[in-house]
Protein backbone atom coordinates (compact mmCIF):
# COMPACT_ATOMS: atom_id res chain seq x y z
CA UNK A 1 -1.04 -0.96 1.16
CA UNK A 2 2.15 -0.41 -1.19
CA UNK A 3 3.14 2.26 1.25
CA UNK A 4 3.00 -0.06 4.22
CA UNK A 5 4.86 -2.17 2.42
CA UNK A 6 7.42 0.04 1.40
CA UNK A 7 7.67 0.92 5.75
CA UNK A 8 8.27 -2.38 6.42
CA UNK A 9 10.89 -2.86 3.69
CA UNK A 10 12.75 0.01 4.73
CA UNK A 11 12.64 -0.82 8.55
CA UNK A 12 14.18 -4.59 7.97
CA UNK A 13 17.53 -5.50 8.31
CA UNK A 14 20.24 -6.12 5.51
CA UNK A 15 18.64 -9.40 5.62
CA UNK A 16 15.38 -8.67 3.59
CA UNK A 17 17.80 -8.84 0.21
CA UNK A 18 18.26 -12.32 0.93
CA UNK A 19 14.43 -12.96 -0.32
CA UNK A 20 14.12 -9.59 -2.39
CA UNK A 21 11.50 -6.68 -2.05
CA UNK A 22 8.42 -8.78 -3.91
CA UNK A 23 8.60 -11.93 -1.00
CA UNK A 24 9.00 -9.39 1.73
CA UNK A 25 6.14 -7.26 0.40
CA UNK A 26 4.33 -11.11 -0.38
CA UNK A 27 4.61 -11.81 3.45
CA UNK A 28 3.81 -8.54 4.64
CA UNK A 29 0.11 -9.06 2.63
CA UNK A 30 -0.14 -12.52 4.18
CA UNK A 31 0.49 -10.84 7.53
CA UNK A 32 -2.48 -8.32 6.79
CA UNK A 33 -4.74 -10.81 5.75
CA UNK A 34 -4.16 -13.08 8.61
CA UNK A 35 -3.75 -10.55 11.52
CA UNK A 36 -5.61 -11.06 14.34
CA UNK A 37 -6.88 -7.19 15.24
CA UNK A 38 -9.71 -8.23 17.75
CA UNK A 39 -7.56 -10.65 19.88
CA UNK A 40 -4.56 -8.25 19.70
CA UNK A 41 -6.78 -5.61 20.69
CA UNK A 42 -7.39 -7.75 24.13
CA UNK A 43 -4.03 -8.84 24.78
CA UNK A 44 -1.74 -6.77 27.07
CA UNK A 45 1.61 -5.75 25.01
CA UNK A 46 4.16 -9.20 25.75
CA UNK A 47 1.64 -10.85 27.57
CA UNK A 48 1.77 -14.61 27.09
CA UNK A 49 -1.76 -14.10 25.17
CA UNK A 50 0.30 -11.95 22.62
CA UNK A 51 2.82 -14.65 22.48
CA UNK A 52 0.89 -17.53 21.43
CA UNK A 53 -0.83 -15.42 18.72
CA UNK A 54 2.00 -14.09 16.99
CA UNK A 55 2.96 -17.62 17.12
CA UNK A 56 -0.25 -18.44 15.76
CA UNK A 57 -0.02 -15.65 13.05
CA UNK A 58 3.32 -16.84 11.87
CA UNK A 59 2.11 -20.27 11.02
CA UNK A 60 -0.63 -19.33 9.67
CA UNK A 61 1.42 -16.69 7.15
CA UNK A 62 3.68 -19.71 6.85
CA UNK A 63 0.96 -21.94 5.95
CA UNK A 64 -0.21 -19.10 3.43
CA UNK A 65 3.29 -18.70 1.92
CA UNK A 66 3.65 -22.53 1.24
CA UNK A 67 0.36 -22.26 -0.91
CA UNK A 68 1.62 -18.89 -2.65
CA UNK A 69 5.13 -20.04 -3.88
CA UNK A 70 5.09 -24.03 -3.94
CA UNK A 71 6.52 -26.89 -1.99
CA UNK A 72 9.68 -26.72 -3.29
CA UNK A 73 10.77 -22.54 -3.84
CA UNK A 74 8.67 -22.59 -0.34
CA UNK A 75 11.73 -24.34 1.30
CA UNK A 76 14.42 -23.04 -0.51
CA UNK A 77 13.14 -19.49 0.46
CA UNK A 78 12.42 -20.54 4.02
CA UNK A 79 15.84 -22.09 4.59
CA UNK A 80 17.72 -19.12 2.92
CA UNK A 81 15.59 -16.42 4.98
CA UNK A 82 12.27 -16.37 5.63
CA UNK A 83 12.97 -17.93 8.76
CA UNK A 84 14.39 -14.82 9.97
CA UNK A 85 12.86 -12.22 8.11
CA UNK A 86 8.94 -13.29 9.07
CA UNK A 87 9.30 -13.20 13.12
CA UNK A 88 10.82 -9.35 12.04
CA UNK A 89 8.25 -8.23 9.68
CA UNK A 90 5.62 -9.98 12.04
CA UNK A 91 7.04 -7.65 14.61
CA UNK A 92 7.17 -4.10 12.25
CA UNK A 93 3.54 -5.08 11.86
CA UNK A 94 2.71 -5.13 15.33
CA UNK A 95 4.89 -2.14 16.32
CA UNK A 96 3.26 -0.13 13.51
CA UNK A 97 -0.08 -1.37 14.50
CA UNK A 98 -0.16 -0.44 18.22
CA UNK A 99 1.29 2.93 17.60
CA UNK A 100 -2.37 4.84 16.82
CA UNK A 101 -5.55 4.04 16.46
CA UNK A 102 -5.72 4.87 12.65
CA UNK A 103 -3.62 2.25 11.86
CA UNK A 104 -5.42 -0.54 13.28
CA UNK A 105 -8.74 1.22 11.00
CA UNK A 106 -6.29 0.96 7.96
CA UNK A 107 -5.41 -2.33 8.68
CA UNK A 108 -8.73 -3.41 9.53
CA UNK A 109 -9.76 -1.51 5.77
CA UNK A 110 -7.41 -3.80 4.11
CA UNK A 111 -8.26 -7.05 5.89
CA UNK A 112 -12.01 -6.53 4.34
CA UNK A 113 -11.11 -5.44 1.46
CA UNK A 114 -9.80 -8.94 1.08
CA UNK A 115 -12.82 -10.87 2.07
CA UNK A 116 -14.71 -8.26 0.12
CA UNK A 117 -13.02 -9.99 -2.91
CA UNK A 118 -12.42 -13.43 -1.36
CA UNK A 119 -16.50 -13.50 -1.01
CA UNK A 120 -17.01 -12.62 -4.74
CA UNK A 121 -14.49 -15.02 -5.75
CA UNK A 122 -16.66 -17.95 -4.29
């Protein structure tokens, strides 16, 4: 996963030192854990379908980032940048992820590693 993180760092903008490389690598997880691989995997690329879940998948990461960092360092990050930098590193994440086959398996490898350990948290 550090690697992938490290890709997505590189491929943002000037931008990304707004927030620093531990948010953007924050978000990218949050992206990872929330990313919807079997409705992706039905949705033409720019469809309207793909659309509304990247939509989706940005609230939900927003939602998720609101939890991680607080109320109030929340909106100070999300007024300085995130507002900017998530609909790009929501986008390196798809580009990346339609580009072969192996890296929707590594994705999907990550995703349940989560739930692996979100399931012996409970």
């Amino acid at each position: 996963m550090g690697q992938f993180q490290t890709y997505v760092w590189d491929n943002l903008s000037t931008k990304r030192t707004g927030v620093g490389r531990e948010v953007v690598d924050d978000l990218v997880a949050l992206a990872v854990q929330e990313w919807p691989s079997e409705l992706l995997s039905q949705c033409d690329f720019n469809s309207v379908e793909e659309t509304k879940l990247l939509a989706d998948l940005k609230t939900n990461v927003k939602r998720q980032a609101q939890l991680l960092y607080g109320e109030k360092r929340f909106k100070s990050l999300w007024l300085i940048a995130l507002q900017l930098l998530l609909p790009l590193i929501l986008e390196i994440v798809l580009r990346w992820w339609r580009e072969r086959k192996t890296n929707r398996g590594k994705l999907a490898t990550w995703r349940r590693h989560w739930e692996i350990e979100r399931e012996g948290d409970s």
